[in-house]
PDB file of N, CA and C in Angstrom:
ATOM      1  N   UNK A   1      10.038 -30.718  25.307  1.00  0.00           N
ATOM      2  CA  UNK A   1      10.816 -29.572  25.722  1.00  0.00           C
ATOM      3  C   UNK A   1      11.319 -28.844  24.478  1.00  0.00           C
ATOM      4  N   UNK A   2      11.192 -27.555  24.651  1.00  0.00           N
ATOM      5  CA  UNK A   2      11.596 -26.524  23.179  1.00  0.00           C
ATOM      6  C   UNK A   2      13.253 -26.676  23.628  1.00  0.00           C
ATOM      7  N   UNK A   3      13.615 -25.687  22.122  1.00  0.00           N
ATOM      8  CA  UNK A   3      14.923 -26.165  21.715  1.00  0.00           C
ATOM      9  C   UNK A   3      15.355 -24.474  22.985  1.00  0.00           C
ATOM     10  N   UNK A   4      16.443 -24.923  22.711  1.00  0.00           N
ATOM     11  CA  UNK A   4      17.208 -23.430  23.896  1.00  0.00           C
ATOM     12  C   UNK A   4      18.698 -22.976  23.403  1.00  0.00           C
ATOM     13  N   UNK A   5      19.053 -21.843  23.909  1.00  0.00           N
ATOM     14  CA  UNK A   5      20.232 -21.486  22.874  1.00  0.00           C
ATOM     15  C   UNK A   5      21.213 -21.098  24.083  1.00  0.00           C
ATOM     16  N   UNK A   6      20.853 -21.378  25.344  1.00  0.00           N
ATOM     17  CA  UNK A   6      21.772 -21.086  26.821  1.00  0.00           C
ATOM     18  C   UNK A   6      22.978 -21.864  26.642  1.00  0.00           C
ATOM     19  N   UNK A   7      24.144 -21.000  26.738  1.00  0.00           N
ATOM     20  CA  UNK A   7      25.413 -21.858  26.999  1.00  0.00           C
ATOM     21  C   UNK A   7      26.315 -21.296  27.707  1.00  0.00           C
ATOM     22  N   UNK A   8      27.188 -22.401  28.459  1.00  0.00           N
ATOM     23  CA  UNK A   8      28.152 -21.923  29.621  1.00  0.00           C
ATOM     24  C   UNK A   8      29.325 -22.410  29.496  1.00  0.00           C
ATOM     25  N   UNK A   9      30.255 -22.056  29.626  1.00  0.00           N
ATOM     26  CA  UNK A   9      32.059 -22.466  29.517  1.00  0.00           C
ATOM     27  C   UNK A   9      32.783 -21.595  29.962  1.00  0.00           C
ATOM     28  N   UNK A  10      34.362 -21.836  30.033  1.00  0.00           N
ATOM     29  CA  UNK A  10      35.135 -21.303  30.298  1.00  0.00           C
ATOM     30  C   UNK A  10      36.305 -20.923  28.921  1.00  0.00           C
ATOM     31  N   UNK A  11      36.020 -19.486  28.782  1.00  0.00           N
ATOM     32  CA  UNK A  11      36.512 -18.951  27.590  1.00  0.00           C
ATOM     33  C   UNK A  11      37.828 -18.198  27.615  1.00  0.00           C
ATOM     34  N   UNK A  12      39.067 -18.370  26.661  1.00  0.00           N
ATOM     35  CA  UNK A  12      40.371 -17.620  26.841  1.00  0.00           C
ATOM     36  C   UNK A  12      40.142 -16.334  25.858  1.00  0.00           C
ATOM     37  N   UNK A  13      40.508 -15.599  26.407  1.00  0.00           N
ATOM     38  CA  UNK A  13      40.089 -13.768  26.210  1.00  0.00           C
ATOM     39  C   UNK A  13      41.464 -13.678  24.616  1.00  0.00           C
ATOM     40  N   UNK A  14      41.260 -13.297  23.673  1.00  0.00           N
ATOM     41  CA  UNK A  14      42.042 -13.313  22.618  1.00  0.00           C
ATOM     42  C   UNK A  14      42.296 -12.238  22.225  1.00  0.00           C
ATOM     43  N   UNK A  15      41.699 -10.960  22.872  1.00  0.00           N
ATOM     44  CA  UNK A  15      41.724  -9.483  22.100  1.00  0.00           C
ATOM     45  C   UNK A  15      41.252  -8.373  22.740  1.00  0.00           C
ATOM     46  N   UNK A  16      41.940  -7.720  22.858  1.00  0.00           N
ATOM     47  CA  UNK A  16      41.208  -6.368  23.962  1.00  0.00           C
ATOM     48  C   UNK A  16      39.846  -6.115  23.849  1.00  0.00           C
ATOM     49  N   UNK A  17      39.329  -5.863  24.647  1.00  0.00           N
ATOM     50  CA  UNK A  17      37.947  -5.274  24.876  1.00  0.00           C
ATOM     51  C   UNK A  17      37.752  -4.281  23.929  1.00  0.00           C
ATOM     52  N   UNK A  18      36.895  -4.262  23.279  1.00  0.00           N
ATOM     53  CA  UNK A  18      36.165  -2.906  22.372  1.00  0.00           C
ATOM     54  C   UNK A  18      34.903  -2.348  23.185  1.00  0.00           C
ATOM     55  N   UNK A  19      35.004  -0.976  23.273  1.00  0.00           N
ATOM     56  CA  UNK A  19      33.954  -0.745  23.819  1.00  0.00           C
ATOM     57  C   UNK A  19      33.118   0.573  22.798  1.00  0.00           C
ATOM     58  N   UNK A  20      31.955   0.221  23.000  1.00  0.00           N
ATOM     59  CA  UNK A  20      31.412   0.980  22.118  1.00  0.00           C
ATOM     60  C   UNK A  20      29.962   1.893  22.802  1.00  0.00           C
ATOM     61  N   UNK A  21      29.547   2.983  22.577  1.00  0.00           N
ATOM     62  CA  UNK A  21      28.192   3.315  23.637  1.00  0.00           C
ATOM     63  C   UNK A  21      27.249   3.468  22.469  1.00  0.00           C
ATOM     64  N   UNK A  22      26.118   2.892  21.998  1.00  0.00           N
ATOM     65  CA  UNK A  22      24.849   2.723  21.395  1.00  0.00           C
ATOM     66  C   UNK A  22      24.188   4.207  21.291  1.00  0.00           C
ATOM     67  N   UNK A  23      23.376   4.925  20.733  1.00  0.00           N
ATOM     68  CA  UNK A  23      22.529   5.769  20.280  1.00  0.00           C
ATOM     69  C   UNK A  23      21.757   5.896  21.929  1.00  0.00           C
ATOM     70  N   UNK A  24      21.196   4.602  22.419  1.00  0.00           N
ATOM     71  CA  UNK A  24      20.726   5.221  23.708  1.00  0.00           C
ATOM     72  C   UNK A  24      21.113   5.000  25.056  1.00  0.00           C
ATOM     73  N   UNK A  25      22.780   5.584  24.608  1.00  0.00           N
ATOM     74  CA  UNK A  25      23.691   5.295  26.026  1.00  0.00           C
ATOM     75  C   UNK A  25      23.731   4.269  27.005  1.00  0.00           C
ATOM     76  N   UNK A  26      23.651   3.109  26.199  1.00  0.00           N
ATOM     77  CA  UNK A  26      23.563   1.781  26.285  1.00  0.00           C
ATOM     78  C   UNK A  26      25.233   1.118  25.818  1.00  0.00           C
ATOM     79  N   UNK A  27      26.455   1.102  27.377  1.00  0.00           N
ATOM     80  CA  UNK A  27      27.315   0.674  26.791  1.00  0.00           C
ATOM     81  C   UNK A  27      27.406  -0.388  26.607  1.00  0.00           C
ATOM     82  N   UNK A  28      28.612  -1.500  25.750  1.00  0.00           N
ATOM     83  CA  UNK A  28      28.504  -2.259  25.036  1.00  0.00           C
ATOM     84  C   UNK A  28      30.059  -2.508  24.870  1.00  0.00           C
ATOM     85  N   UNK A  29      30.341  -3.691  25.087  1.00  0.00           N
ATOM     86  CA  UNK A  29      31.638  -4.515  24.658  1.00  0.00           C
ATOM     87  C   UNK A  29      31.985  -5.561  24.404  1.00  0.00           C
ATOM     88  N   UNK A  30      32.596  -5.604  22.852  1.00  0.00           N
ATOM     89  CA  UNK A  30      32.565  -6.991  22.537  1.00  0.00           C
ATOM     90  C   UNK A  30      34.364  -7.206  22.493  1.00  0.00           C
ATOM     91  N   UNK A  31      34.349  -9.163  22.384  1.00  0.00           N
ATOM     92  CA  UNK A  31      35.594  -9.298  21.613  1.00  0.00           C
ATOM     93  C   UNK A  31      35.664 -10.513  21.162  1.00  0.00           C
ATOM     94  N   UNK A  32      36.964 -11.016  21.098  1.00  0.00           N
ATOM     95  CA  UNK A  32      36.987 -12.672  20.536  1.00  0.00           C
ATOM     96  C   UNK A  32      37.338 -13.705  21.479  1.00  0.00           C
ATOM     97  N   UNK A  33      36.414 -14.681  21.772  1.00  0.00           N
ATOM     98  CA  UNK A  33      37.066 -15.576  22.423  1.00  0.00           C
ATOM     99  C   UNK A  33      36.895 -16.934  21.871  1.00  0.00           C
ATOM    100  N   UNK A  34      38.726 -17.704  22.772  1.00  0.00           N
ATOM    101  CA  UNK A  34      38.440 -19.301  21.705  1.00  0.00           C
ATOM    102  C   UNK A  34      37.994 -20.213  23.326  1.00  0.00           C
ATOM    103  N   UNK A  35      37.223 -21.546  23.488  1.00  0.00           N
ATOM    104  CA  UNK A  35      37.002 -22.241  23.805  1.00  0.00           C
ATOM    105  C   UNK A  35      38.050 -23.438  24.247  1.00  0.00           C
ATOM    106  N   UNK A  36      39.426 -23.487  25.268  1.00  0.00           N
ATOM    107  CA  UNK A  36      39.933 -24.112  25.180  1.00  0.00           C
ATOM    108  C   UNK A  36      39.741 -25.687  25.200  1.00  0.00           C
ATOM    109  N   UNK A  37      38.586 -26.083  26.028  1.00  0.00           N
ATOM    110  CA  UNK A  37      38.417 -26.899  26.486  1.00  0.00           C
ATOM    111  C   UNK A  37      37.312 -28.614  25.110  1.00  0.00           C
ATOM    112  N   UNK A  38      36.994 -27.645  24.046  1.00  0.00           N
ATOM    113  CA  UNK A  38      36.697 -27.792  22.630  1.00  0.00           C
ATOM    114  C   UNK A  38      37.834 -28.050  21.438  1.00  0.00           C
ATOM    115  N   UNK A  39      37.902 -29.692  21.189  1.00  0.00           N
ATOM    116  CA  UNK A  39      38.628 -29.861  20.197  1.00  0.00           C
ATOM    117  C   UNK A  39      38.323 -28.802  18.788  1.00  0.00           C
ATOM    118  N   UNK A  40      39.503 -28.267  18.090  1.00  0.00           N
ATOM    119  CA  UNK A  40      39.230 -27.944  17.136  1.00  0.00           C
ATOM    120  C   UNK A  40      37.760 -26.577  17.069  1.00  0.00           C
ATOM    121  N   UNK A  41      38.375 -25.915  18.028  1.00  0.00           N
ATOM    122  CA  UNK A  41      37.765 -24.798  18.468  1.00  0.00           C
ATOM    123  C   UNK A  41      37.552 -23.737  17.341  1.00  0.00           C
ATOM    124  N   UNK A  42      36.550 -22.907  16.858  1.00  0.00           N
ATOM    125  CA  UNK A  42      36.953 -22.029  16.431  1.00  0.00           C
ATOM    126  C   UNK A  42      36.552 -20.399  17.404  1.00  0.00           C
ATOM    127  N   UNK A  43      37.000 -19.451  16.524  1.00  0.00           N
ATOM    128  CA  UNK A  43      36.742 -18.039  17.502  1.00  0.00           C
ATOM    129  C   UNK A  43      35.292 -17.409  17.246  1.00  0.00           C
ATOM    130  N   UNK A  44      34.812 -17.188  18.422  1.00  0.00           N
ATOM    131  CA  UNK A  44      33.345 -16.524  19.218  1.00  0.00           C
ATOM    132  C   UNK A  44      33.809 -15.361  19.607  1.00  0.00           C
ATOM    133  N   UNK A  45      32.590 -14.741  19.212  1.00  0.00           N
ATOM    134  CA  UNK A  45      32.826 -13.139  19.644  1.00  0.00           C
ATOM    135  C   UNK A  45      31.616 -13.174  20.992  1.00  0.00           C
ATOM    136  N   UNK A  46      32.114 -12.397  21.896  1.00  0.00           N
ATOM    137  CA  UNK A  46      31.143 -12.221  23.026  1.00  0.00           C
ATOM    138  C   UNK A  46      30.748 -10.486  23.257  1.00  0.00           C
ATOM    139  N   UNK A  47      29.377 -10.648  23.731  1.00  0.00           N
ATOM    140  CA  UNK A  47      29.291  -9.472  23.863  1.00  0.00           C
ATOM    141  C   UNK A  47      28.432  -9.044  25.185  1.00  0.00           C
ATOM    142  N   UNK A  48      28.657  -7.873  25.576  1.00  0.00           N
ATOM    143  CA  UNK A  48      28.461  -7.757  27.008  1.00  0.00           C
ATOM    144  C   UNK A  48      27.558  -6.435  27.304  1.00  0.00           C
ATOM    145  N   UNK A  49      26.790  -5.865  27.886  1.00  0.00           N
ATOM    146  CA  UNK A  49      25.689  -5.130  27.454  1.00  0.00           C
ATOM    147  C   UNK A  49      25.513  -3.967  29.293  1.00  0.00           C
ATOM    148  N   UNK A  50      25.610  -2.700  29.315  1.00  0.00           N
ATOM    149  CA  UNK A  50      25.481  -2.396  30.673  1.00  0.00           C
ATOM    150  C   UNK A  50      26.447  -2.213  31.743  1.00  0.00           C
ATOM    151  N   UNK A  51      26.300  -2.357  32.683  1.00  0.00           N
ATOM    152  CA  UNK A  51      27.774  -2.733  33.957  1.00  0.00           C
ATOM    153  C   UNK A  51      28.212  -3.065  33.826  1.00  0.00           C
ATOM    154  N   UNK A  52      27.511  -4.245  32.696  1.00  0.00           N
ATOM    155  CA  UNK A  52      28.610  -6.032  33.062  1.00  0.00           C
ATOM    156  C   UNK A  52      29.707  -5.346  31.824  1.00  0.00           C
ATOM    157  N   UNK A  53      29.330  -4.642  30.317  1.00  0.00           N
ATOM    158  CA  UNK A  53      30.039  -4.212  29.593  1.00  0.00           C
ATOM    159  C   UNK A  53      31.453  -3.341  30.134  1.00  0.00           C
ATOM    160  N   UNK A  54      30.846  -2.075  31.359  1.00  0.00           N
ATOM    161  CA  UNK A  54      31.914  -1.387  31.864  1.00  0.00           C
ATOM    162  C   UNK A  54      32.513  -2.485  32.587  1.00  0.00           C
ATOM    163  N   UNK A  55      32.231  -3.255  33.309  1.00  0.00           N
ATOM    164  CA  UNK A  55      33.284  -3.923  34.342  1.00  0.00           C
ATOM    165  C   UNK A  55      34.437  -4.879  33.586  1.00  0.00           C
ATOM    166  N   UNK A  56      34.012  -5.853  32.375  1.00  0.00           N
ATOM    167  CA  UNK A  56      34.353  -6.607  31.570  1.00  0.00           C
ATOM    168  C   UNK A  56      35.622  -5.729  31.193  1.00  0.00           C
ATOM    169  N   UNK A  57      35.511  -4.911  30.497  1.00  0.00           N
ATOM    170  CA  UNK A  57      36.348  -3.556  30.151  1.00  0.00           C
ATOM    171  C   UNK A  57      37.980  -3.225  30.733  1.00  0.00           C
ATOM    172  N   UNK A  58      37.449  -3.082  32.270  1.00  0.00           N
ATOM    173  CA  UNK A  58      37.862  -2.467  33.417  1.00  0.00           C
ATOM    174  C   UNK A  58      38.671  -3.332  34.026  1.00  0.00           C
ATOM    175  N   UNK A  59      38.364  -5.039  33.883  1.00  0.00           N
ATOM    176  CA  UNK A  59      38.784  -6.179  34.726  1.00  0.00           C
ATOM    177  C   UNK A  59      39.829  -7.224  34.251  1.00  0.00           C
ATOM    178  N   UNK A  60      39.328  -7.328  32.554  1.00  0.00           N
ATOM    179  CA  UNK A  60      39.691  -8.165  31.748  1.00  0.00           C
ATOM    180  C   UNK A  60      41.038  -7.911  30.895  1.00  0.00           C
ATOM    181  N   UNK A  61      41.682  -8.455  30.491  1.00  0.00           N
ATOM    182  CA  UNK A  61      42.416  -8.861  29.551  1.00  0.00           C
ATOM    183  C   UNK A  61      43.205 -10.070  28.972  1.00  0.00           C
ATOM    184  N   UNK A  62      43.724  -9.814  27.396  1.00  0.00           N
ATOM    185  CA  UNK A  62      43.851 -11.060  26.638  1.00  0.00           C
ATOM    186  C   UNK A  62      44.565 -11.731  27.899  1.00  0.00           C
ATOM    187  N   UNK A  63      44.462 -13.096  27.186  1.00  0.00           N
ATOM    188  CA  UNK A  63      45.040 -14.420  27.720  1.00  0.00           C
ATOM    189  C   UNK A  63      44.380 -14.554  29.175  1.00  0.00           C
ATOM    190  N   UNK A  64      43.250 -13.658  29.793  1.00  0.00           N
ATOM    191  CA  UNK A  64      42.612 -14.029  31.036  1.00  0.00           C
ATOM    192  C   UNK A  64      41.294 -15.176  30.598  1.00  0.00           C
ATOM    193  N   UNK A  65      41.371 -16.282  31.176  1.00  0.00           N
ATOM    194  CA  UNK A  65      40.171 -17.081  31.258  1.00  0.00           C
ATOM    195  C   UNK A  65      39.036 -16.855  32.017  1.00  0.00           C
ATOM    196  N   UNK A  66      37.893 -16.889  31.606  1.00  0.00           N
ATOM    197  CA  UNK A  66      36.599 -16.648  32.030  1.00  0.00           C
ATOM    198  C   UNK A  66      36.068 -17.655  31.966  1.00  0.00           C
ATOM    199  N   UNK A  67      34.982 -17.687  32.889  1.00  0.00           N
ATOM    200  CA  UNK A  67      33.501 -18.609  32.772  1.00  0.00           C
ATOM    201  C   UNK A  67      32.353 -17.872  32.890  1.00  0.00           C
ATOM    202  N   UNK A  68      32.092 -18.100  31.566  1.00  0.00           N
ATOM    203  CA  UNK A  68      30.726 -17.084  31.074  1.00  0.00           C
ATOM    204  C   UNK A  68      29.050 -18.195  30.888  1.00  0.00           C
ATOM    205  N   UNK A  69      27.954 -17.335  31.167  1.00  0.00           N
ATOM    206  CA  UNK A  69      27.122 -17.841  30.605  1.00  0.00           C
ATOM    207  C   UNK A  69      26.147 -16.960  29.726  1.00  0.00           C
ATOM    208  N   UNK A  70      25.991 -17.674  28.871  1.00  0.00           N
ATOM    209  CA  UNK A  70      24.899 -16.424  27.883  1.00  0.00           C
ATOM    210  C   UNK A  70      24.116 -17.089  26.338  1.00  0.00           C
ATOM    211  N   UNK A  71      23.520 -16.427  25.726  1.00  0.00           N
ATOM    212  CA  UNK A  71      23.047 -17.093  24.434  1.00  0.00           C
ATOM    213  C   UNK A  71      23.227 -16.846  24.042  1.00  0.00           C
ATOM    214  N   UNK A  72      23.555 -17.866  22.760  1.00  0.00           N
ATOM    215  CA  UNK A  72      23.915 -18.167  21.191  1.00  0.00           C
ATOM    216  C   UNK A  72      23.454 -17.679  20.307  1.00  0.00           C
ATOM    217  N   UNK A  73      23.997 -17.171  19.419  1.00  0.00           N
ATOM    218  CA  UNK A  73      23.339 -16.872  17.869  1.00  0.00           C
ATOM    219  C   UNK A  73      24.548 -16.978  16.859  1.00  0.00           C
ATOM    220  N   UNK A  74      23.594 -16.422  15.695  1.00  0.00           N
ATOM    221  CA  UNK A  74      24.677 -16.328  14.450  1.00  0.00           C
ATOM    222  C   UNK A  74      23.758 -15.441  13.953  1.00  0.00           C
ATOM    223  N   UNK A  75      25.138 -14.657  13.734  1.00  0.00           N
ATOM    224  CA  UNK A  75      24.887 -12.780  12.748  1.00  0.00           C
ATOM    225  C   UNK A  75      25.672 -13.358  12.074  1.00  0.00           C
ATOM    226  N   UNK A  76      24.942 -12.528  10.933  1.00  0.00           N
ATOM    227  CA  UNK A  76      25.602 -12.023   9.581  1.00  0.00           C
ATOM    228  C   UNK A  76      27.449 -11.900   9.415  1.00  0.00           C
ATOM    229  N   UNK A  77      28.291 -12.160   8.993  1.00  0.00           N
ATOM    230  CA  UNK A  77      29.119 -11.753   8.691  1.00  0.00           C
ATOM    231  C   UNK A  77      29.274 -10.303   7.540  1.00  0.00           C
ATOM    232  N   UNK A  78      29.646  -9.253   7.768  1.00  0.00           N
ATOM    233  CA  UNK A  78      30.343  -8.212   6.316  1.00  0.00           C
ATOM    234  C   UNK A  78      31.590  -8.353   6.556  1.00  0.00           C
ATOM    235  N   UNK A  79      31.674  -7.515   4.978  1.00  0.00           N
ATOM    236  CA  UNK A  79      32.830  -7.745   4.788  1.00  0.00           C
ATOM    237  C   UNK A  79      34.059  -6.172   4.884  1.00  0.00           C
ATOM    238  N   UNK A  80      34.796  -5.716   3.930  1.00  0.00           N
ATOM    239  CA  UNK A  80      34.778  -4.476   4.845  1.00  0.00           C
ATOM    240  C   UNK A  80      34.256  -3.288   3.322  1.00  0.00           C
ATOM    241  N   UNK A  81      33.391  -3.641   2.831  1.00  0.00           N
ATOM    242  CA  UNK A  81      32.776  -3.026   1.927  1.00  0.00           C
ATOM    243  C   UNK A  81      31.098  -2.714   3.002  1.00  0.00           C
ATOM    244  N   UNK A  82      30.732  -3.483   3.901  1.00  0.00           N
ATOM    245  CA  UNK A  82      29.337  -3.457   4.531  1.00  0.00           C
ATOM    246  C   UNK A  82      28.286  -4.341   3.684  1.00  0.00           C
ATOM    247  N   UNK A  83      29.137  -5.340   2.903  1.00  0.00           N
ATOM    248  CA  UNK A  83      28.156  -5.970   2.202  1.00  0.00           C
ATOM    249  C   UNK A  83      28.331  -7.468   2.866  1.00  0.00           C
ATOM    250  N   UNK A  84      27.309  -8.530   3.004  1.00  0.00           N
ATOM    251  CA  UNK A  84      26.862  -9.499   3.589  1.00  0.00           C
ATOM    252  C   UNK A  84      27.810 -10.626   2.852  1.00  0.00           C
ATOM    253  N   UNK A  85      27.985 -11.349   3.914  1.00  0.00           N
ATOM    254  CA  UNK A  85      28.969 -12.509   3.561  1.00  0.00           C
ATOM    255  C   UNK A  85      28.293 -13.456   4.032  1.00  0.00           C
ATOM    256  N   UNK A  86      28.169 -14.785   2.640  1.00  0.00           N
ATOM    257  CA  UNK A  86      27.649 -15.447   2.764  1.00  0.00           C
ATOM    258  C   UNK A  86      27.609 -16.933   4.122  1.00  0.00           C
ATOM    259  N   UNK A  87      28.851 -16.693   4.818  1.00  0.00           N
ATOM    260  CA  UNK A  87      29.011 -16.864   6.048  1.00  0.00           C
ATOM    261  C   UNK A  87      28.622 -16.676   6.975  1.00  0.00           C
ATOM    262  N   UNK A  88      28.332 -17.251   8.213  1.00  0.00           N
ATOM    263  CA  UNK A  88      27.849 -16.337   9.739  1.00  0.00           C
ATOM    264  C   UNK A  88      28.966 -16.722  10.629  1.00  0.00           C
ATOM    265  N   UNK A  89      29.063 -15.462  11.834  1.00  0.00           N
ATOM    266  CA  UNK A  89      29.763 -15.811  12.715  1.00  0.00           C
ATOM    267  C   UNK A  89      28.552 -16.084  14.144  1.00  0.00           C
ATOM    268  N   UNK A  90      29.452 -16.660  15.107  1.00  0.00           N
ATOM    269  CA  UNK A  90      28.846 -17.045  15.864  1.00  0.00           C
ATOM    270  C   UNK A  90      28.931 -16.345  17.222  1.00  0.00           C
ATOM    271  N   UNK A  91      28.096 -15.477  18.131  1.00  0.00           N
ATOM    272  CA  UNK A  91      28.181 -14.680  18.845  1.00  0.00           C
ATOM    273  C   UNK A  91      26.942 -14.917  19.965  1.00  0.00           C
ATOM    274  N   UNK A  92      27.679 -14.998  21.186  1.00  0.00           N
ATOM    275  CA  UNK A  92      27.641 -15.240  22.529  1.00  0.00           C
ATOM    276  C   UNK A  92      26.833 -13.596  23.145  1.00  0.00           C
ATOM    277  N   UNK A  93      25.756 -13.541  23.727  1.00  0.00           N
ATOM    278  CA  UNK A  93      25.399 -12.392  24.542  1.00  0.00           C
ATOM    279  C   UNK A  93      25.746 -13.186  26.009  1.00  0.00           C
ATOM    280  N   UNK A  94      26.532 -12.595  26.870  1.00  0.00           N
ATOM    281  CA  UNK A  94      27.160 -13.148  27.936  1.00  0.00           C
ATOM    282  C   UNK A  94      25.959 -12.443  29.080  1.00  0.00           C
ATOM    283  N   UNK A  95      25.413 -12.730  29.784  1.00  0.00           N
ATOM    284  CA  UNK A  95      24.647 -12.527  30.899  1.00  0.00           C
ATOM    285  C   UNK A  95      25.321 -12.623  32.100  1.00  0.00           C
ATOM    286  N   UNK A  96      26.103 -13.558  32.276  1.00  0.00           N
ATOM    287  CA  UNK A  96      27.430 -13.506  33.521  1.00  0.00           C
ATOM    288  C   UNK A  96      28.152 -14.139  33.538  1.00  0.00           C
ATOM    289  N   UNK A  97      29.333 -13.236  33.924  1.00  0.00           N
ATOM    290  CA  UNK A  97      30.661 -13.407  34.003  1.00  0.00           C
ATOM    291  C   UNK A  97      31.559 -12.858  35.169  1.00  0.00           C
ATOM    292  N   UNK A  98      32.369 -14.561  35.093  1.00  0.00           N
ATOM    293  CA  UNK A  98      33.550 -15.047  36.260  1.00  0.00           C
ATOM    294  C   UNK A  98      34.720 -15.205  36.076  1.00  0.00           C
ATOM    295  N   UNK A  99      36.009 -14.569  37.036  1.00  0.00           N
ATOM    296  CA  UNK A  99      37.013 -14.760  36.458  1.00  0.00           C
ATOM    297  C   UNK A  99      37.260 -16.470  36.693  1.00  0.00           C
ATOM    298  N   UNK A 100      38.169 -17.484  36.312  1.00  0.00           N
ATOM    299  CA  UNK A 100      38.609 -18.169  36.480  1.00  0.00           C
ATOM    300  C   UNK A 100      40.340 -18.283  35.824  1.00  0.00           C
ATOM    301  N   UNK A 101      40.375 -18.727  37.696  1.00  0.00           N
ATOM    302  CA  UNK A 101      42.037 -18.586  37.701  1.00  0.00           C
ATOM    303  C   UNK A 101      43.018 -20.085  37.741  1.00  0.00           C
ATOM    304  N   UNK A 102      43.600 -20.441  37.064  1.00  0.00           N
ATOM    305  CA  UNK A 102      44.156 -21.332  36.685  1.00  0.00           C
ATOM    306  C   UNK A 102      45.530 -21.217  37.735  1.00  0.00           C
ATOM    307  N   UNK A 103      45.810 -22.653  38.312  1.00  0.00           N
ATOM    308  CA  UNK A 103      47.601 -23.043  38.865  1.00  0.00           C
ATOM    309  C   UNK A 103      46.959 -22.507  40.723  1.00  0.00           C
ATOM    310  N   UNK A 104      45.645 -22.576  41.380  1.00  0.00           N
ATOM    311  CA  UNK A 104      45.758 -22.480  42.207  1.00  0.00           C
ATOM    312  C   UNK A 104      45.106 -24.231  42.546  1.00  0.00           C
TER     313      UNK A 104
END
């Protein structure tokens, strides 16, 4: 079996939605989220592509928990010159997303 980069959890929302619209009116929204449920978590940026971008937008905010699923990568880090840092961050393309509500 090949290797796969699919992953699913439930993520705490850390930062308003950015929304941004692409060259071919392709909207787009990213932000930061931490992994509560992960010792020694660090912060993932997610990003959301289409409807799911406007609705994410429209629905969400910090401190709301989600359960997302989507694939993994690592981009480049810059810095705020636009030059490459020898670092990567690690960024989530979310394919779908659920609210999850906590204390019911």
């Amino acid at each position: 079996m090949g290797d796969t980069n699919l992953i699913s959890g439930i993520a705490k929302i850390l930062e308003t939605p950015k929304n941004k619209i692409l060259n071919s009116d392709v909207p787009t929204t990213q932000f930061r989220v931490q992994f509560p449920q992960v010792r020694n978590s660090s912060v993932v940026y997610l990003t959301f592509w289409g409807n799911l971008a406007r609705d994410v937008a429209n629905y969400y905010k910090i401190n709301d928990y989600i359960l997302i699923e989507g694939y993994i990568s690592l981009r480049d880090r810059y810095d705020s010159n636009k030059i490459i840092s020898k670092s990567k961050k690690v960024e989530i393309t979310v394919l779908k997303v659920y609210p999850f509500v906590l204390g019911y």
